[in-house]
N, C-alpha and C. Protein backbone atom coordinates (compact mmCIF):
# COMPACT_ATOMS: atom_id res chain seq x y z
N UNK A 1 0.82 -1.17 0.00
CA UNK A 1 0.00 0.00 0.00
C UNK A 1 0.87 1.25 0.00
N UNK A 2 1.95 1.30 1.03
CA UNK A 2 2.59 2.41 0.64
C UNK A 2 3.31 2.23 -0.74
N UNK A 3 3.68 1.64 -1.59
CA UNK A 3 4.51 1.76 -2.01
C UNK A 3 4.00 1.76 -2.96
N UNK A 4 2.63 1.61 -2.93
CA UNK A 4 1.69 2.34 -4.69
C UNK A 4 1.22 3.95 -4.53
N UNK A 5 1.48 4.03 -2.74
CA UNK A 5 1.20 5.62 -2.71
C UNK A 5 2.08 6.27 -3.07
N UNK A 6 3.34 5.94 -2.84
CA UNK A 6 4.89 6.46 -3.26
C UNK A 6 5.12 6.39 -4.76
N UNK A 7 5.15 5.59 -5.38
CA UNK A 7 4.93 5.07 -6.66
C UNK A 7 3.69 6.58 -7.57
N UNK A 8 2.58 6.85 -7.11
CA UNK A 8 1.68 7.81 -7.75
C UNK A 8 2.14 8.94 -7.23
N UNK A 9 2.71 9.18 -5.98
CA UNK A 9 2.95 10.88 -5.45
C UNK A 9 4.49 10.85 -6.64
N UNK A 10 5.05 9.66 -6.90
CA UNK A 10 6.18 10.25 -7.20
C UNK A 10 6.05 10.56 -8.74
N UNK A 11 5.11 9.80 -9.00
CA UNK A 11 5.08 9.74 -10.58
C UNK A 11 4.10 11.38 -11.19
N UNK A 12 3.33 11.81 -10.10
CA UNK A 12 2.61 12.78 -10.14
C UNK A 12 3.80 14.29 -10.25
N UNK A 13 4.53 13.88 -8.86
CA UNK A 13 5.36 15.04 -8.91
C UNK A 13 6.22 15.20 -10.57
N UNK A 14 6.73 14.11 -10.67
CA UNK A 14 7.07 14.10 -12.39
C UNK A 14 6.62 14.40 -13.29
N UNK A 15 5.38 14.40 -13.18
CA UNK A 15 4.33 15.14 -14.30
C UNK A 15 4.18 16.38 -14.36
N UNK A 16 3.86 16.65 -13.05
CA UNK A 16 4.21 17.91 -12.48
C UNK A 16 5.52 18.53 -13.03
N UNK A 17 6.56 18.63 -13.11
CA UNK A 17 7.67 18.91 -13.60
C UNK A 17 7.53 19.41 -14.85
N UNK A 18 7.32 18.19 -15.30
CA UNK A 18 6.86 18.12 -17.46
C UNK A 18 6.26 19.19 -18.01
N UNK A 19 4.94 19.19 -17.15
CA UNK A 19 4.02 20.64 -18.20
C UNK A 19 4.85 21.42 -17.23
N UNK A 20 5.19 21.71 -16.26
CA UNK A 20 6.01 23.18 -15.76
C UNK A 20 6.41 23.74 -16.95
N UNK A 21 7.66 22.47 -17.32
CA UNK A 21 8.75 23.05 -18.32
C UNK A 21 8.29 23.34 -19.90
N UNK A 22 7.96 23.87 -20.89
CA UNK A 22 8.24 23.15 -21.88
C UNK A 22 9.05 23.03 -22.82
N UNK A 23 8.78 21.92 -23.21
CA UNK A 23 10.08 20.93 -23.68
C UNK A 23 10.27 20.98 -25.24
N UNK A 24 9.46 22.04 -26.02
CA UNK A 24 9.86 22.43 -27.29
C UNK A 24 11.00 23.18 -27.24
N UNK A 25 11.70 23.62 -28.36
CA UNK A 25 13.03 24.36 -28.45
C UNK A 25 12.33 26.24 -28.69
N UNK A 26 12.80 26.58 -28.09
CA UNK A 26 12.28 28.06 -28.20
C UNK A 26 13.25 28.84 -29.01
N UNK A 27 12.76 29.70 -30.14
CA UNK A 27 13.50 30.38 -31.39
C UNK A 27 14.40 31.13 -30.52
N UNK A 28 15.21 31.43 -31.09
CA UNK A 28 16.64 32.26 -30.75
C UNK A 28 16.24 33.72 -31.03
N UNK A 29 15.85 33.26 -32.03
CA UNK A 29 15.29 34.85 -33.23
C UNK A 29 14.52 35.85 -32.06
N UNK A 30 13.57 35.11 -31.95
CA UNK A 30 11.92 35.55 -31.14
C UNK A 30 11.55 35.27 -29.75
N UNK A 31 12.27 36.07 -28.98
CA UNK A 31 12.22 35.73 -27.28
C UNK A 31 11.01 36.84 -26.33
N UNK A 32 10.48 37.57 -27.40
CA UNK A 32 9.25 39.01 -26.65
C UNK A 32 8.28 37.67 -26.50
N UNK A 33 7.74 38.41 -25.51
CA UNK A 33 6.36 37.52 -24.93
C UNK A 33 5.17 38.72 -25.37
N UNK A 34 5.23 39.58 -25.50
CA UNK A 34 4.15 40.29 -26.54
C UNK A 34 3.44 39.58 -27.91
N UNK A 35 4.11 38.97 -28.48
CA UNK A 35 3.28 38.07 -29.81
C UNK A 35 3.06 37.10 -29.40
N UNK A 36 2.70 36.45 -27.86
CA UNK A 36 2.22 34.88 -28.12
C UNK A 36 1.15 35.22 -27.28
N UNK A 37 -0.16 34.53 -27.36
CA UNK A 37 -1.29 34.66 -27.21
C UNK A 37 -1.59 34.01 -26.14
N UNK A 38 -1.92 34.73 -24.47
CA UNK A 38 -2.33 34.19 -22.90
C UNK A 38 -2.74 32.74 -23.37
N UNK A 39 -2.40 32.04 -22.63
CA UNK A 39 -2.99 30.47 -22.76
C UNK A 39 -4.07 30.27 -21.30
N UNK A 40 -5.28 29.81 -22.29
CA UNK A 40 -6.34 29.26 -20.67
C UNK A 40 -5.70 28.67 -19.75
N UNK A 41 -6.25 29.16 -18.65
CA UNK A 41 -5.82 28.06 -17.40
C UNK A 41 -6.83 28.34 -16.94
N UNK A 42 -6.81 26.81 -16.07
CA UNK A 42 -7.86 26.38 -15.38
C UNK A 42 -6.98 26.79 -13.89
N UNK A 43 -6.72 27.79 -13.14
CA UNK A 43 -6.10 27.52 -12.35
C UNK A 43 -6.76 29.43 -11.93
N UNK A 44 -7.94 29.42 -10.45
CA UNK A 44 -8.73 30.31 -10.35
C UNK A 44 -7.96 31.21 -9.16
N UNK A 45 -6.97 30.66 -8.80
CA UNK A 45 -5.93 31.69 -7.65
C UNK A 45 -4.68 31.26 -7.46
N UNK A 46 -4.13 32.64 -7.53
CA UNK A 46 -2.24 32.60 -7.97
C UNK A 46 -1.40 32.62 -7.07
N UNK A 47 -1.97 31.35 -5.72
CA UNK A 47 -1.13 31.78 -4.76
C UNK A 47 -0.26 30.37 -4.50
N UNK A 48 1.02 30.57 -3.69
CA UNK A 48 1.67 29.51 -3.30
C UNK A 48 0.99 28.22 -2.63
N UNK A 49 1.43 27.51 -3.00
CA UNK A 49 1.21 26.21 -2.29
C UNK A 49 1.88 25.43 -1.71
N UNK A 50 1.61 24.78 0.10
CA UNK A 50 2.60 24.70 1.06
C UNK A 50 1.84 22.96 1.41
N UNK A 51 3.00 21.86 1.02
CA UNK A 51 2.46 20.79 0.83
C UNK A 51 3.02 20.21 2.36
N UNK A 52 2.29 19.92 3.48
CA UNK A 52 2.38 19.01 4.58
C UNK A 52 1.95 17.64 4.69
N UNK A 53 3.47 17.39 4.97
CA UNK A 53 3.09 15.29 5.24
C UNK A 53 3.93 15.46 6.53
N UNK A 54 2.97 15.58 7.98
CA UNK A 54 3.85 15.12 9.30
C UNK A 54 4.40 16.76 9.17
N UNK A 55 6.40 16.25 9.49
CA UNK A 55 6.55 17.57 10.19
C UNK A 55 7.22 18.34 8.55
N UNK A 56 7.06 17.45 8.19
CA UNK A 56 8.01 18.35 6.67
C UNK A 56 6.93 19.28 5.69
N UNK A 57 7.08 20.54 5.75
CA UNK A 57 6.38 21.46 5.13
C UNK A 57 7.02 21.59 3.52
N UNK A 58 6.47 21.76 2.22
CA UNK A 58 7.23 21.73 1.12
C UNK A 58 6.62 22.82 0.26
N UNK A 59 7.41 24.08 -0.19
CA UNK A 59 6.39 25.48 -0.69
C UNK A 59 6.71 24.76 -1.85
N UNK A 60 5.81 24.98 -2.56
CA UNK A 60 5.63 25.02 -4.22
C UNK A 60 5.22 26.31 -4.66
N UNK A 61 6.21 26.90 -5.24
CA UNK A 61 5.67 28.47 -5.99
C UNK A 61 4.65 28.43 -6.67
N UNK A 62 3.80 29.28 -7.53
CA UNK A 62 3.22 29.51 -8.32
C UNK A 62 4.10 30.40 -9.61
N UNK A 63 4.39 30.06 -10.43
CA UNK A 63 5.11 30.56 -11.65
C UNK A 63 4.09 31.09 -12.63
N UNK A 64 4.46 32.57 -12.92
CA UNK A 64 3.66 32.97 -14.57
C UNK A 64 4.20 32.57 -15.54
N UNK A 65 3.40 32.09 -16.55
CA UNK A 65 4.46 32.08 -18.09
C UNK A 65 5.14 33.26 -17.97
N UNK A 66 6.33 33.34 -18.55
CA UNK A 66 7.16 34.20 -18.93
C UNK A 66 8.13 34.33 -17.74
N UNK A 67 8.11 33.97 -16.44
CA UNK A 67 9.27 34.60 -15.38
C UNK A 67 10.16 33.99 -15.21
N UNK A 68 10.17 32.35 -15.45
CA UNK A 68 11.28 31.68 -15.66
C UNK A 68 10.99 30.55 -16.45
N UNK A 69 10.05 29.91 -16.58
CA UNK A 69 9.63 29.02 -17.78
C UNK A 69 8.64 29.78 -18.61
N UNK A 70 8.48 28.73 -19.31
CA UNK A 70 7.68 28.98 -20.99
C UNK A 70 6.05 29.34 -20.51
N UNK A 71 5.77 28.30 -19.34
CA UNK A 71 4.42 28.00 -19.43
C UNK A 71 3.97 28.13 -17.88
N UNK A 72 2.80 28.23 -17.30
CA UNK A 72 2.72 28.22 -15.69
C UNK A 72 2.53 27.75 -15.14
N UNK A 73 2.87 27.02 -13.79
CA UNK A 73 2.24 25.41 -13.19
C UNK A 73 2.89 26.12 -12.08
N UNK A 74 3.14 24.79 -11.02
CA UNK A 74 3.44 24.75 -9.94
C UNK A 74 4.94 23.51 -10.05
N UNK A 75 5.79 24.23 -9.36
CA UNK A 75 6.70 23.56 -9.55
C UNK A 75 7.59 22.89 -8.17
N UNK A 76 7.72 21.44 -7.64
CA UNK A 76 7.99 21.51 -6.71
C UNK A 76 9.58 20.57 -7.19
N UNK A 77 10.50 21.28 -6.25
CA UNK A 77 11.72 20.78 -6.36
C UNK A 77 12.11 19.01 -6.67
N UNK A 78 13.49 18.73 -7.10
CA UNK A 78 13.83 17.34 -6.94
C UNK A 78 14.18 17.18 -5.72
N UNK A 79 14.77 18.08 -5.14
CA UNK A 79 15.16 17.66 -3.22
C UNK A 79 14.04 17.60 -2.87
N UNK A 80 12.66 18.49 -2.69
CA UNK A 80 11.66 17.92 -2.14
C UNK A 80 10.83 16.76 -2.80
N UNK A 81 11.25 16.60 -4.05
CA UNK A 81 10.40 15.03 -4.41
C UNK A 81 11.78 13.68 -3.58
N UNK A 82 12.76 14.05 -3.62
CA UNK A 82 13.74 13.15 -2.48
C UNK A 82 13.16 12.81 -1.78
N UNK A 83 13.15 14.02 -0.16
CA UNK A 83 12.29 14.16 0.57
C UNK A 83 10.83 13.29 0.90
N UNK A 84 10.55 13.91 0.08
CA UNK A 84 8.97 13.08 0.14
C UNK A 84 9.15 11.95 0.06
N UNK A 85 10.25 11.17 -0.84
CA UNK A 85 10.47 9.47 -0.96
C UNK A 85 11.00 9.35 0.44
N UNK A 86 11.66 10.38 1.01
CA UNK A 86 12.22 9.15 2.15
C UNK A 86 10.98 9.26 3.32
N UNK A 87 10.42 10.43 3.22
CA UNK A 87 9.15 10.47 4.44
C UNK A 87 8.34 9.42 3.72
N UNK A 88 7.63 8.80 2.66
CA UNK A 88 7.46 8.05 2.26
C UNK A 88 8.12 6.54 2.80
N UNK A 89 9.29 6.47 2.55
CA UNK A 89 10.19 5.07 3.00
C UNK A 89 10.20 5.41 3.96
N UNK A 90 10.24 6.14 5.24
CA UNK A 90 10.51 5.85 6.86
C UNK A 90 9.34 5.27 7.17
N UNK A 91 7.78 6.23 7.06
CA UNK A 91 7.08 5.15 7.21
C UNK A 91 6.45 3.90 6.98
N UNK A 92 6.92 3.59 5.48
CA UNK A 92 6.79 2.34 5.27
C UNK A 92 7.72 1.52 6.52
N UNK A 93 8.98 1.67 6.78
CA UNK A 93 9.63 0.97 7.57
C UNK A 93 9.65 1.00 8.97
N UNK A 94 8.49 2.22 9.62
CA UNK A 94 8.39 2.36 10.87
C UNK A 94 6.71 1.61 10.39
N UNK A 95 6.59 1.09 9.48
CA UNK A 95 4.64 0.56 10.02
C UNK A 95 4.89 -1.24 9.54
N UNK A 96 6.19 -1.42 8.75
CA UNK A 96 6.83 -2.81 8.87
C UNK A 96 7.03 -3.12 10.13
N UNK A 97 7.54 -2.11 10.87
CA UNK A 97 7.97 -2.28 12.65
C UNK A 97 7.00 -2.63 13.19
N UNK A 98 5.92 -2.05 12.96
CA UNK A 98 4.45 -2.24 13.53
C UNK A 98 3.81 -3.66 12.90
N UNK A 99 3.71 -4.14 11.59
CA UNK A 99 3.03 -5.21 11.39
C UNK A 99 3.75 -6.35 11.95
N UNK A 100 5.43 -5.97 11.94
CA UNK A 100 6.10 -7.40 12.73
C UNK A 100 5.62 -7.28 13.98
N UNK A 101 5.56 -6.11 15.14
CA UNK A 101 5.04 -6.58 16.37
C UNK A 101 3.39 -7.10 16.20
N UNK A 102 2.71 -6.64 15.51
CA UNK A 102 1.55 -7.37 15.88
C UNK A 102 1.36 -8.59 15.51
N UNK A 103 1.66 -9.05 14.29
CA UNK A 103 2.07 -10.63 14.12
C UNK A 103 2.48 -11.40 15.11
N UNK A 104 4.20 -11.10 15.79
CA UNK A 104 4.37 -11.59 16.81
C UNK A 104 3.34 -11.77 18.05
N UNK A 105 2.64 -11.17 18.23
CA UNK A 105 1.67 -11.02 19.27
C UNK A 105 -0.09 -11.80 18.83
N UNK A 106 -0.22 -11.79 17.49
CA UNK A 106 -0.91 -12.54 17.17
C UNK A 106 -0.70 -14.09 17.18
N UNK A 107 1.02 -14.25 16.88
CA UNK A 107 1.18 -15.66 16.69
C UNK A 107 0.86 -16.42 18.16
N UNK A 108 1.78 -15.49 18.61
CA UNK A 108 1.69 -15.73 20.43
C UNK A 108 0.72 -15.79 21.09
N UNK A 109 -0.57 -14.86 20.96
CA UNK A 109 -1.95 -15.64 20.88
C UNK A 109 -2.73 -16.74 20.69
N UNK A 110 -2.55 -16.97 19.37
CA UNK A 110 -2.67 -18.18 18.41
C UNK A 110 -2.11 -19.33 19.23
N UNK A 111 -0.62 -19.37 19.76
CA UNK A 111 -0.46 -20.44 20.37
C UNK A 111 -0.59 -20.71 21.36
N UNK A 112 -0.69 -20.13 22.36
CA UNK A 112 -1.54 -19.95 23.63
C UNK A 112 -3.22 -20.61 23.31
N UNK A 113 -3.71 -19.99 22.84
CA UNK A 113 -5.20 -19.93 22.71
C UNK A 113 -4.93 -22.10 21.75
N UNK A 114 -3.93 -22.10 21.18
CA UNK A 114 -4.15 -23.66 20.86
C UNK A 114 -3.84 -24.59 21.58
N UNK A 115 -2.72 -24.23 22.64
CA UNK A 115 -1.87 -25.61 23.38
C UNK A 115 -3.73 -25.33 24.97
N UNK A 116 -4.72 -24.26 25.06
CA UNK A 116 -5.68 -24.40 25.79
C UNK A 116 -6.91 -25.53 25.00
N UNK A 117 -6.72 -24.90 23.52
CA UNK A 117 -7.66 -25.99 22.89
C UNK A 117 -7.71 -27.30 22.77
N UNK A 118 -5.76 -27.87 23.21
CA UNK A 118 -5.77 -28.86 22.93
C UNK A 118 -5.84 -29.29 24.70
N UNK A 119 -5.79 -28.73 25.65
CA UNK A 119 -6.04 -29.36 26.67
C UNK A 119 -7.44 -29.28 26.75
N UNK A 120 -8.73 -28.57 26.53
CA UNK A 120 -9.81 -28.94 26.36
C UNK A 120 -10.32 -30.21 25.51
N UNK A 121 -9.57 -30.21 24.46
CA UNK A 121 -9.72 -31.52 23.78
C UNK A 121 -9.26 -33.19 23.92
N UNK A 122 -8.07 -32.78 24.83
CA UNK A 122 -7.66 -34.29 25.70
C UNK A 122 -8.60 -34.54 26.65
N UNK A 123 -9.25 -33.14 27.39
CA UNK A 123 -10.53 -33.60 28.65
C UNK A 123 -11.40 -34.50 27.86
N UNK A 124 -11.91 -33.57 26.92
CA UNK A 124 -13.13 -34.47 26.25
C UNK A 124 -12.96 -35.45 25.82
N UNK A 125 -11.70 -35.69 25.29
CA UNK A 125 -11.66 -37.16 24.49
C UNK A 125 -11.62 -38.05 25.86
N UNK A 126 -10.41 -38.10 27.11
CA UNK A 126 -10.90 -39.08 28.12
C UNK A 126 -12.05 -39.19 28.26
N UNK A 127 -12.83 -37.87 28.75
CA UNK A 127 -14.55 -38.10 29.18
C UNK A 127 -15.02 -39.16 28.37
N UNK A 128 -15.04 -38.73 26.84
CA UNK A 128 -15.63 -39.59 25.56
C UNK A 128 -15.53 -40.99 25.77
N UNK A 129 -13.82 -41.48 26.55
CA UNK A 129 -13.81 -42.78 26.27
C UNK A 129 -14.55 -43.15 27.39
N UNK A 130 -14.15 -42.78 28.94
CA UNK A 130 -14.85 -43.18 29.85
C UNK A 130 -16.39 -43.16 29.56
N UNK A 131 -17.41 -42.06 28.96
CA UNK A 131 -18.27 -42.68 28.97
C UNK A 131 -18.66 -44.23 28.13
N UNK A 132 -17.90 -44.17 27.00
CA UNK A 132 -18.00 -44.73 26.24
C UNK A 132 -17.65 -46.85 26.98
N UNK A 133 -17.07 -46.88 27.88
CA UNK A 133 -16.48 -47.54 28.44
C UNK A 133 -17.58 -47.81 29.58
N UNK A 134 -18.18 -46.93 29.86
CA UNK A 134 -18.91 -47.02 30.77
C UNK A 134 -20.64 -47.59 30.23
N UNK A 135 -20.73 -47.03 29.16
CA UNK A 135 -21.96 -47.60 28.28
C UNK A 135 -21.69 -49.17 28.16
N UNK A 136 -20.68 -49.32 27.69
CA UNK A 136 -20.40 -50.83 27.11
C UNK A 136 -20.62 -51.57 28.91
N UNK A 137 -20.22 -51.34 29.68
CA UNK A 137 -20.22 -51.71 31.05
C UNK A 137 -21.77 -52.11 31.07
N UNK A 138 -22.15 -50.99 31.11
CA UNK A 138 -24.18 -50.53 31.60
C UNK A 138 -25.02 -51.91 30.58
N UNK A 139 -24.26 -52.18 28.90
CA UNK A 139 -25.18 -52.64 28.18
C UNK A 139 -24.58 -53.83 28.72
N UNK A 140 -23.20 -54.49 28.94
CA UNK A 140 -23.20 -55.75 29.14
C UNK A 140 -24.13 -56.43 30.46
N UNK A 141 -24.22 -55.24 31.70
CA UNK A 141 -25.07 -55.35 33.18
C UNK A 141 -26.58 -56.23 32.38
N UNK A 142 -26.94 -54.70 31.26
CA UNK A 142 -28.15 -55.17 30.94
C UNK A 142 -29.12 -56.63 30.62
N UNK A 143 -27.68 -57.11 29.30
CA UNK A 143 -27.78 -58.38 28.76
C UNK A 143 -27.61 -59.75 29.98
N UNK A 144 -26.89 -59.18 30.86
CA UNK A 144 -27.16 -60.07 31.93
C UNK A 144 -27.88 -60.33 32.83
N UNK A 145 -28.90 -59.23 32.96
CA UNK A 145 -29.82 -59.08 33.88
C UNK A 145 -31.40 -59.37 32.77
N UNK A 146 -30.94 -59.21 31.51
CA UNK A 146 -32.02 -59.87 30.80
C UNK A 146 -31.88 -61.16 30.84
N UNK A 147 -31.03 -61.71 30.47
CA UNK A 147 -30.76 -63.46 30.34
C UNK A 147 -31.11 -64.09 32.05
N UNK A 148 -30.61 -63.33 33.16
CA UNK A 148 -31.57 -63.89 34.30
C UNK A 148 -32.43 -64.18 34.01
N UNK A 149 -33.17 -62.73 33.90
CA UNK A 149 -34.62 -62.72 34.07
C UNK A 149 -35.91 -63.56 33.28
N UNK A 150 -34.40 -64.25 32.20
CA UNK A 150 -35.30 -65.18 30.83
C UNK A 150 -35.11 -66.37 31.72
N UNK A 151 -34.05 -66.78 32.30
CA UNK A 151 -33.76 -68.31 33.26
C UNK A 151 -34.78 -68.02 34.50
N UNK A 152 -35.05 -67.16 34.99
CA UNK A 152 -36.22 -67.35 36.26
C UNK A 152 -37.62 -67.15 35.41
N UNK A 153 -37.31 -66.72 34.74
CA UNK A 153 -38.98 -66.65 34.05
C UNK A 153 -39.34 -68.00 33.29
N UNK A 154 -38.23 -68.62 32.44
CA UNK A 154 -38.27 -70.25 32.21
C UNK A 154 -38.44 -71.43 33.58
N UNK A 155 -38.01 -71.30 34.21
CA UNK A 155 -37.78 -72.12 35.63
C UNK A 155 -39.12 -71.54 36.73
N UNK A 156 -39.05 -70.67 36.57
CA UNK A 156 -40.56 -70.36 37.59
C UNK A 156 -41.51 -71.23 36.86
N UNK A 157 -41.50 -71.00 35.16
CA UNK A 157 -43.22 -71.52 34.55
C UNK A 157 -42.75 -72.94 34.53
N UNK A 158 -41.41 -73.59 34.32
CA UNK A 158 -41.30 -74.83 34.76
C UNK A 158 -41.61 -75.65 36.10
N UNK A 159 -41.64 -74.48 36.87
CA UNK A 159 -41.81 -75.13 38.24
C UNK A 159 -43.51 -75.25 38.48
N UNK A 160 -43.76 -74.10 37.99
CA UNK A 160 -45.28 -73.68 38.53
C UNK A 160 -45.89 -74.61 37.62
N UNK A 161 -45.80 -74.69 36.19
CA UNK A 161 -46.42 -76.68 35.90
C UNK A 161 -46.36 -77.55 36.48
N UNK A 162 -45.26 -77.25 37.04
CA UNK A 162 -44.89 -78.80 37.91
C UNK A 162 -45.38 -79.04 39.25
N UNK A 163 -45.45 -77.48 39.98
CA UNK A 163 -46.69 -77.61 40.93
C UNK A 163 -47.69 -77.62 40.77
N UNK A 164 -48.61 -77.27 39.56
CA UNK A 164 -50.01 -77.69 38.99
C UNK A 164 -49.98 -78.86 38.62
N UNK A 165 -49.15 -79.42 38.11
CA UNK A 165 -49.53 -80.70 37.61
C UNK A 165 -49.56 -81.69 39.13
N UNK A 166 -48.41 -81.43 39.81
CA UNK A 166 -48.59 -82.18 41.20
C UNK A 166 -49.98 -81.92 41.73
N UNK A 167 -50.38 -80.42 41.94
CA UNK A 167 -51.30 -80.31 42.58
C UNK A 167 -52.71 -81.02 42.16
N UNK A 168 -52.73 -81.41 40.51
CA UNK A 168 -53.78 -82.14 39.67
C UNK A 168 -54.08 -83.36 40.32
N UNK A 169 -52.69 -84.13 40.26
CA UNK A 169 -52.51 -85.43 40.63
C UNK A 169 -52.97 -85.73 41.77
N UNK A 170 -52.67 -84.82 42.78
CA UNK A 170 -53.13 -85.48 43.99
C UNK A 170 -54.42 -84.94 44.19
N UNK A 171 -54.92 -83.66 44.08
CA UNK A 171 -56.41 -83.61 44.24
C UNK A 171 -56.97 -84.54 42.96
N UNK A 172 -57.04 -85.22 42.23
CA UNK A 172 -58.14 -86.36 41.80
C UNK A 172 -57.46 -87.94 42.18
């Protein structure tokens, strides 16, 4: 991100430069500014311009055609387009400073917050087996307390024929 902002301020200031100057060859012959005809500008007040990033202030004149170039713009120095690259590059490299500490502090989070997930997840998995261990326990109780209850329920109606039938026999 900075370095597409750096990349357009710088490429802007360069442009900037270009129409300042222009870059046709001007006659030797014919140097009066009386025969060339005011050129439109879109530009509605002729005053300086004072460019702030932080603590570095940067004047950009306002130039008429004719006082030292051909044509009129705003012209801001190559030391202050320098400038601007390195206030540009410091903070890229003072907010690198910043994304490495928060990373670090995210990672360090991250692993904290996982070696807790994984002790929540060893609880549950014992719990899991113990219950699980404990079901198999409960269903084998069950199957055994059914299969009794099939041997006294066979053996009672075996018996209880066998005391009706006794009891037949001897009452007739």
């Amino acid at each position: 991100m900075k370095k597409i902002f750096f990349s357009i301020l710088l490429t802007l200031s360069f442009i900037g430069n270009l129409f300042a100057q222009d870059l046709q060859a001007i006659p030797k012959t014919k140097l009066s500014l009386e025969s060339e005809k005011p050129a439109e500008t879109f530009v509605m007040q002729y005053k300086d311009v004072e460019i702030s990033i932080g603590d570095l202030k940067i004047r950009a004149p306002f130039l008429y055609q004719g006082e030292v170039t051909p044509k009129q713009g705003y012209i801001i120095d190559i030391r202050d387009t320098i400038r601007l690259k390195d206030v540009v590059e410091g903070c890229q490299s003072s907010c690198d400073v910043l994304v490495d500490e928060i990373l670090k502090d995210c990672k360090r989070k991250i692993s904290i917050c996982q070696n807790n997930c994984d002790k929540r997840i060893a609880i549950i998995t014992r719990k899991n087996e113990e219950l699980s261990l404990e079901i198999n326990n409960l269903q084998d109780s069950l199957k055994s307390e059914k299969n009794s209850k099939i041997i006294w329920s066979i053996i009672s109606g075996v018996a209880g024929a066998g005391i009706g039938i006794l009891v037949y026999e001897i009452s007739q």
